[in-house]
PDB file of N, CA and C in Angstrom:
ATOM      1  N   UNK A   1      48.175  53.611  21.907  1.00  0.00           N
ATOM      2  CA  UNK A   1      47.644  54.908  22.286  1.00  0.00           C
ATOM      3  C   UNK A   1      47.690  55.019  23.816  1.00  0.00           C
ATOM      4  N   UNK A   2      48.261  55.700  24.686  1.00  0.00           N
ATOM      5  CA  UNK A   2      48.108  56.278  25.687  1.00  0.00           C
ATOM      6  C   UNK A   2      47.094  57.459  26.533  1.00  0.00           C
ATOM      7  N   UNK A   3      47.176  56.910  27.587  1.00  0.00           N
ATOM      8  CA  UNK A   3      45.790  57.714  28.557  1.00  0.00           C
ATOM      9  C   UNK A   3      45.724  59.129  27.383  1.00  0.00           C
ATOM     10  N   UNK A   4      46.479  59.995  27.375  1.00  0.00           N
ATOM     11  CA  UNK A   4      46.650  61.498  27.337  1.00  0.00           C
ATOM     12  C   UNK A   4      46.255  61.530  26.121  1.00  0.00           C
ATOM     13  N   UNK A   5      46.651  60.706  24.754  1.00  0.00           N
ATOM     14  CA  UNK A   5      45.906  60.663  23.843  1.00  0.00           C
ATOM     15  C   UNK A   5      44.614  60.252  23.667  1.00  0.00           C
ATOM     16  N   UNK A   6      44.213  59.681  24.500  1.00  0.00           N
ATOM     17  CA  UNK A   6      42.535  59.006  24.356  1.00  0.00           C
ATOM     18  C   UNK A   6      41.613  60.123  25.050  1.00  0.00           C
ATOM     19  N   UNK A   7      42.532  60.805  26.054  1.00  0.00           N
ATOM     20  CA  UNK A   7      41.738  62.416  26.928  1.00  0.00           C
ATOM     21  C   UNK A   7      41.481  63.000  25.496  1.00  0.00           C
ATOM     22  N   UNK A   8      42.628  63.449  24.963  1.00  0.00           N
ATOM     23  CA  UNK A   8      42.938  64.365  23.923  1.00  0.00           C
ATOM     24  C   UNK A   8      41.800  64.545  22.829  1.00  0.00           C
ATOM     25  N   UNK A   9      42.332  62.770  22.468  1.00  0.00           N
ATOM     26  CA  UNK A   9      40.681  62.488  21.226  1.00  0.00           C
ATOM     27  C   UNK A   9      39.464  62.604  21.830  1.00  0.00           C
ATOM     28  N   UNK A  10      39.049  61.758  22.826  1.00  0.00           N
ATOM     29  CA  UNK A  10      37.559  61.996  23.065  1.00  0.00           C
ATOM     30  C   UNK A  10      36.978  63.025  23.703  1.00  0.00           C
ATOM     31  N   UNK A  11      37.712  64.676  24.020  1.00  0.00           N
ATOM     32  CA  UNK A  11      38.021  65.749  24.498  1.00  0.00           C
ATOM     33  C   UNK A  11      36.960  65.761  22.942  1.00  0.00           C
ATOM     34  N   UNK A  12      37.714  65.960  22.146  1.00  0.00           N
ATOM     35  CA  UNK A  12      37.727  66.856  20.907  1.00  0.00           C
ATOM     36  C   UNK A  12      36.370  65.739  20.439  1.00  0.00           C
ATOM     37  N   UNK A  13      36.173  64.851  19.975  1.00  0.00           N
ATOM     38  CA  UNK A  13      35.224  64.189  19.771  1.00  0.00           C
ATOM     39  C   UNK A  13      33.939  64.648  20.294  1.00  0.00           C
ATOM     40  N   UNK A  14      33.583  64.859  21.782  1.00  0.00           N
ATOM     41  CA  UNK A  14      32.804  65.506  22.408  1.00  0.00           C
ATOM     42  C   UNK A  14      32.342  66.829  22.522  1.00  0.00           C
ATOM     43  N   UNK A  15      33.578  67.648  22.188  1.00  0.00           N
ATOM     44  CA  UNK A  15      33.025  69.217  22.094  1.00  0.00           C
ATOM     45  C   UNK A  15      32.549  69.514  20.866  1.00  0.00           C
ATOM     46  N   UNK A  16      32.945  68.492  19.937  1.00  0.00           N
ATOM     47  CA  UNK A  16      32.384  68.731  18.601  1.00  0.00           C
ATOM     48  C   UNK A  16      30.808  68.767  18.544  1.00  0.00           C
ATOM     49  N   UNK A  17      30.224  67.601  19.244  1.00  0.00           N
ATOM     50  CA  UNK A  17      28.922  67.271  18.969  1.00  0.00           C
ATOM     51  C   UNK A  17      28.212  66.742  20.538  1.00  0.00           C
ATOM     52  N   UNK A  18      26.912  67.769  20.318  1.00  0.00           N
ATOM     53  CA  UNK A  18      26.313  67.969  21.779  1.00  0.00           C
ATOM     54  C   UNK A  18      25.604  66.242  22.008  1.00  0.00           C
ATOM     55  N   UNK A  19      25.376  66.032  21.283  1.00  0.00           N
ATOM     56  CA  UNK A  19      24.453  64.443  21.224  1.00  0.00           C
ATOM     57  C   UNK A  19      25.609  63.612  21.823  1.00  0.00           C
ATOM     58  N   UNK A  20      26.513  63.713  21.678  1.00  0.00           N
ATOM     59  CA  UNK A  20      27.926  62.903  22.447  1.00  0.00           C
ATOM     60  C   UNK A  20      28.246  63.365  23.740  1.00  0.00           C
ATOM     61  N   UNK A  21      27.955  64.311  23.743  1.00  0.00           N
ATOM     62  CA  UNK A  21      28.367  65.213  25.897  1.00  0.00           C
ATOM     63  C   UNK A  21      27.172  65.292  26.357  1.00  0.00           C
ATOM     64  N   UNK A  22      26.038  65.041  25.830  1.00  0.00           N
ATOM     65  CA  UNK A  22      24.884  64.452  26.885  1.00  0.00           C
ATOM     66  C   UNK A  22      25.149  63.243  27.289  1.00  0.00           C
ATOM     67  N   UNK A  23      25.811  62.222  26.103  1.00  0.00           N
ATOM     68  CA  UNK A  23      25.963  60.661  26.508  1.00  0.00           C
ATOM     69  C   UNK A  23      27.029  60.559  27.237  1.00  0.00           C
ATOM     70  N   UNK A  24      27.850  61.267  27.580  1.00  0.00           N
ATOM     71  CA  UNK A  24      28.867  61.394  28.044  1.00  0.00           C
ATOM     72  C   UNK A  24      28.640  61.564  29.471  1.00  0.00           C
ATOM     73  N   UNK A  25      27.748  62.253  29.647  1.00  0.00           N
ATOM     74  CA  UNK A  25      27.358  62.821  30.958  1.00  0.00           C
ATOM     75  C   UNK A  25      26.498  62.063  31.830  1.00  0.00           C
ATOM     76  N   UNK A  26      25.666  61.415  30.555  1.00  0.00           N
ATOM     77  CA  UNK A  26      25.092  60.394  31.654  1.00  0.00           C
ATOM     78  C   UNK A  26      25.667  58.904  31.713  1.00  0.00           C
ATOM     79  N   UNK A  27      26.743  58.510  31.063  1.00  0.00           N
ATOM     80  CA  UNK A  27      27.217  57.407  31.033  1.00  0.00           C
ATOM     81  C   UNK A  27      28.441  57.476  30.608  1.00  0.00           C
ATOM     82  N   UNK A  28      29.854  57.787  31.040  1.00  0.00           N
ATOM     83  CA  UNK A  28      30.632  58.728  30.599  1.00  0.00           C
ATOM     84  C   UNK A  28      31.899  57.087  29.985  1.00  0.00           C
ATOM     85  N   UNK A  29      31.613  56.255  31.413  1.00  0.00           N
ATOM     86  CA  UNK A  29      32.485  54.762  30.948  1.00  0.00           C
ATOM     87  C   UNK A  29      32.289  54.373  29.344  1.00  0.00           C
ATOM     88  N   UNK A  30      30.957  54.162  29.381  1.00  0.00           N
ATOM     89  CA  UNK A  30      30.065  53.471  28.313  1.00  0.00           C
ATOM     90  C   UNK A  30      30.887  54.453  27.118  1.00  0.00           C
ATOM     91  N   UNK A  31      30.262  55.931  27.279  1.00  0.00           N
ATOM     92  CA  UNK A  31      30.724  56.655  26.088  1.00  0.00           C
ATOM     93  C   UNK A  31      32.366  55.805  25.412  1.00  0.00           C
ATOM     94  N   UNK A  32      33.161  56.267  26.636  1.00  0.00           N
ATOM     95  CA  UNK A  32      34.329  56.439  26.273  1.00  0.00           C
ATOM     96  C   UNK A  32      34.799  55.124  26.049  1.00  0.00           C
ATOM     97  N   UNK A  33      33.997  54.191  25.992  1.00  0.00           N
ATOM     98  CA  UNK A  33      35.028  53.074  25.478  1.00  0.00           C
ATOM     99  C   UNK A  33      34.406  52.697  23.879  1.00  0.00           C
ATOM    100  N   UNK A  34      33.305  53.158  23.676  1.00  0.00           N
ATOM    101  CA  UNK A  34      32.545  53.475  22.574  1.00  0.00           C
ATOM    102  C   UNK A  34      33.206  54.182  21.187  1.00  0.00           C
ATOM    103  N   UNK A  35      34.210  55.393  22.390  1.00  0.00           N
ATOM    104  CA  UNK A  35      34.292  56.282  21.426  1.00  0.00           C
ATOM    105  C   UNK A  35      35.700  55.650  21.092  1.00  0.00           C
ATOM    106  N   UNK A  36      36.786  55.060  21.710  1.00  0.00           N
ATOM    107  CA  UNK A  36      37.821  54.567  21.898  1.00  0.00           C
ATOM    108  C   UNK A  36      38.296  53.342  20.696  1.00  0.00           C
ATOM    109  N   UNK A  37      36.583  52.739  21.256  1.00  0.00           N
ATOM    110  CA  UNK A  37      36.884  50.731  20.561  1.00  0.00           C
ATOM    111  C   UNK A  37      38.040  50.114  21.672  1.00  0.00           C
ATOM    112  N   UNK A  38      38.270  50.814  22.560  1.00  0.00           N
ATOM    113  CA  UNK A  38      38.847  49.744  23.094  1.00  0.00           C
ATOM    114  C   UNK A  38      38.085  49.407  24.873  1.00  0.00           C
ATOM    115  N   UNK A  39      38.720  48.321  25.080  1.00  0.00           N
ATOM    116  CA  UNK A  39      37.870  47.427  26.812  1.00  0.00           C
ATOM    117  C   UNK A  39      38.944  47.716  27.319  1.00  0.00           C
ATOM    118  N   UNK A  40      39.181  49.126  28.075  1.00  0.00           N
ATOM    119  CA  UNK A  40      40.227  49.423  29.207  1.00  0.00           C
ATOM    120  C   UNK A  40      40.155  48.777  30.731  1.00  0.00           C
ATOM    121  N   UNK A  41      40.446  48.445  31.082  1.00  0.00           N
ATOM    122  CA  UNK A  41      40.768  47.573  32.431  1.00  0.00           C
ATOM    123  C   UNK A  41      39.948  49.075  33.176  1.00  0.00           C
ATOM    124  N   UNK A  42      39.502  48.792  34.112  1.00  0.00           N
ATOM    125  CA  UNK A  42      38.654  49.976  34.914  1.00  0.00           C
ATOM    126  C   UNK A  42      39.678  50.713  35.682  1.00  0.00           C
ATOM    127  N   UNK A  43      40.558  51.019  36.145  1.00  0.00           N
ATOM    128  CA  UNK A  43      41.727  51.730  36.443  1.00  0.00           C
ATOM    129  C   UNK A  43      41.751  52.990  35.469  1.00  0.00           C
ATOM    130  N   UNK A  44      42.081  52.133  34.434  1.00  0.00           N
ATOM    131  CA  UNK A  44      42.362  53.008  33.180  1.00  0.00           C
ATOM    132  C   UNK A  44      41.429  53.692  32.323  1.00  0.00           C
ATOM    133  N   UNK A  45      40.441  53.294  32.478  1.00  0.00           N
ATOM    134  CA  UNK A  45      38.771  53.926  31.879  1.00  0.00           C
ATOM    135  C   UNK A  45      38.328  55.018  32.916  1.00  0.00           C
ATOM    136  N   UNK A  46      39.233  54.704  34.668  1.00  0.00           N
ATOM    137  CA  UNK A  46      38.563  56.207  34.968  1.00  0.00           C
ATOM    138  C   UNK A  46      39.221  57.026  35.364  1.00  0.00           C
ATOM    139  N   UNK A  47      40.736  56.446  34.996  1.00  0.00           N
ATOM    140  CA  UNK A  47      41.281  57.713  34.841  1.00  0.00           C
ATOM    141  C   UNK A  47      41.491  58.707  33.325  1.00  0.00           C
ATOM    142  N   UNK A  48      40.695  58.157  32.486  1.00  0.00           N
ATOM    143  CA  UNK A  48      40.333  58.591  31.140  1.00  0.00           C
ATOM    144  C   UNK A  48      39.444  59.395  31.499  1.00  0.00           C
ATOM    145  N   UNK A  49      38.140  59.164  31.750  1.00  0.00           N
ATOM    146  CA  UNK A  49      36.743  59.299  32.492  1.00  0.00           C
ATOM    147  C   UNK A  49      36.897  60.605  33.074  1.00  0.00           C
ATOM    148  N   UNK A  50      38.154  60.781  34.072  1.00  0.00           N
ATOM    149  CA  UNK A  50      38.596  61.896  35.154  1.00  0.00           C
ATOM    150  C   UNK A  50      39.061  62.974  34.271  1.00  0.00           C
ATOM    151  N   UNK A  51      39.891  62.870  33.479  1.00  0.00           N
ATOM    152  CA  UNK A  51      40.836  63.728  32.358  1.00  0.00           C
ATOM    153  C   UNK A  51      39.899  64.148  31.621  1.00  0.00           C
ATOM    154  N   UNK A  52      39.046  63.514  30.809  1.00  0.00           N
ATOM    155  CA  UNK A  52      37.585  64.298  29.977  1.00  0.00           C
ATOM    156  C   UNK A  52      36.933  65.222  30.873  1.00  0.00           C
ATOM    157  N   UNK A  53      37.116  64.741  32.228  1.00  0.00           N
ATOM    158  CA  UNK A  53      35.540  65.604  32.825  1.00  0.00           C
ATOM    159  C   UNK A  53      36.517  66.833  33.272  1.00  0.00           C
ATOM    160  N   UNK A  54      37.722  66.774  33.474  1.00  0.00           N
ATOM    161  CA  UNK A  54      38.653  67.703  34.056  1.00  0.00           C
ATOM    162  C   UNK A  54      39.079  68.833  32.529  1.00  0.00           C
ATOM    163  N   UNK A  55      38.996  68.149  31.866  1.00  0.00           N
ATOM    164  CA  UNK A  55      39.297  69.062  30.056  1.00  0.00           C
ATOM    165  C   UNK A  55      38.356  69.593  29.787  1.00  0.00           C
ATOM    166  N   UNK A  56      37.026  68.899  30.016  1.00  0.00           N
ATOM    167  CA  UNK A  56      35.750  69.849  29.604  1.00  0.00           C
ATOM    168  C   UNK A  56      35.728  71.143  30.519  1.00  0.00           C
ATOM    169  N   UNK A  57      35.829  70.815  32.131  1.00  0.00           N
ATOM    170  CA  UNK A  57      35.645  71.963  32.815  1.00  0.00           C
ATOM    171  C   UNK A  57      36.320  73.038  33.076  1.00  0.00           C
ATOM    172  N   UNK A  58      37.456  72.251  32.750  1.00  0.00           N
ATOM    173  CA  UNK A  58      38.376  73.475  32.052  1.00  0.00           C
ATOM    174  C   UNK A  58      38.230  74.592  31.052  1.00  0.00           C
ATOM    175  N   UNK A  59      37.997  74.154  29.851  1.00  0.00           N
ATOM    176  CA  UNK A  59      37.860  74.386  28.623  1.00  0.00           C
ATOM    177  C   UNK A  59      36.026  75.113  28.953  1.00  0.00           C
ATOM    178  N   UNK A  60      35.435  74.967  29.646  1.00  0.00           N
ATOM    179  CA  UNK A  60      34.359  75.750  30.367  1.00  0.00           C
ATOM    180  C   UNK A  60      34.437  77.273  30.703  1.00  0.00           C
ATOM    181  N   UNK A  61      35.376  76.669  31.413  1.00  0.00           N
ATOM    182  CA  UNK A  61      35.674  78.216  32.595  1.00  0.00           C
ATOM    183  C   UNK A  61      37.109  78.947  31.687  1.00  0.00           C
ATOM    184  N   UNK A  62      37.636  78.528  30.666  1.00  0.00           N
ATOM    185  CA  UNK A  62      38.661  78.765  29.807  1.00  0.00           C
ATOM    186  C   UNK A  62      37.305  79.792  28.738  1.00  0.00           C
ATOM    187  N   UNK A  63      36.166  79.197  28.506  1.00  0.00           N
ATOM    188  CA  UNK A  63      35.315  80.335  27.498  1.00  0.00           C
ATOM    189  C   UNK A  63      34.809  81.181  28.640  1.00  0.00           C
ATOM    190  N   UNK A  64      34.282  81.461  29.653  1.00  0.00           N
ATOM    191  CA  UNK A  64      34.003  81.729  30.887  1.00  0.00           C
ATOM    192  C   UNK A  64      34.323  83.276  30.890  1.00  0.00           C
ATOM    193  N   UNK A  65      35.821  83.148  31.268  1.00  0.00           N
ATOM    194  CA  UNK A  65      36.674  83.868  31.673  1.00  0.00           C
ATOM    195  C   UNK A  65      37.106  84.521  30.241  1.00  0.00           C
ATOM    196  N   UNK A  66      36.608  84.616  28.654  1.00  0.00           N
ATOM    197  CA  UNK A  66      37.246  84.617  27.623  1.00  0.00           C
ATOM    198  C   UNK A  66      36.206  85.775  27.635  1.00  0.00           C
ATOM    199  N   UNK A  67      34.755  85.664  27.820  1.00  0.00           N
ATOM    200  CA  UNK A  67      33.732  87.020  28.042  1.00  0.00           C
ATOM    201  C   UNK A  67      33.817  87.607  28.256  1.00  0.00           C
ATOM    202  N   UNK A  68      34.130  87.458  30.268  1.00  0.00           N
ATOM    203  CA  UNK A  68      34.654  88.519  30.986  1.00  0.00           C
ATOM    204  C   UNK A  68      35.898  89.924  30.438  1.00  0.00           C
ATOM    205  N   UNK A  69      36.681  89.033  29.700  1.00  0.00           N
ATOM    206  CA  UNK A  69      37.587  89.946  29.227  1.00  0.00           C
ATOM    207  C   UNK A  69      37.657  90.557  28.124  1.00  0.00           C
ATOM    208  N   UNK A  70      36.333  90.037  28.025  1.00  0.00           N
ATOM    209  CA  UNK A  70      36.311  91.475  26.467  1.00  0.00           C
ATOM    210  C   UNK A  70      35.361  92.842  26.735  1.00  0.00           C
TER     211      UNK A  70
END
């Protein structure tokens, strides 16, 4: 499995269920290797780490902007 797939899954894992993006938020490493099963070398856990927090805030301002235009 590659970075973009592990964004991908624990993206979707997290927006599903709020009890997971609180834990996420306050411990986002922990979450994601939790949610993974796997011990990523720390390089690679934050640039996972970076891609979740960059997909959520996206996907934020993606419903945001989805209001505005109706």
């Amino acid at each position: 499995m590659d970075i973009k797939e592990i964004i991908t899954s624990t993206v979707q894992k997290i927006t599903s269920d709020e009890k997971l993006r609180e834990k996420f938020m306050k411990d986002p490493v922990k979450t994601v290797e939790e949610l993974t099963g796997v011990d990523l070398p720390d390089d690679a856990i934050n640039k996972v780490v970076d891609g979740v927090k960059a997909k959520l805030t996206a996907d934020k301002l993606g419903g945001l902007l989805g209001k505005f235009t109706k």
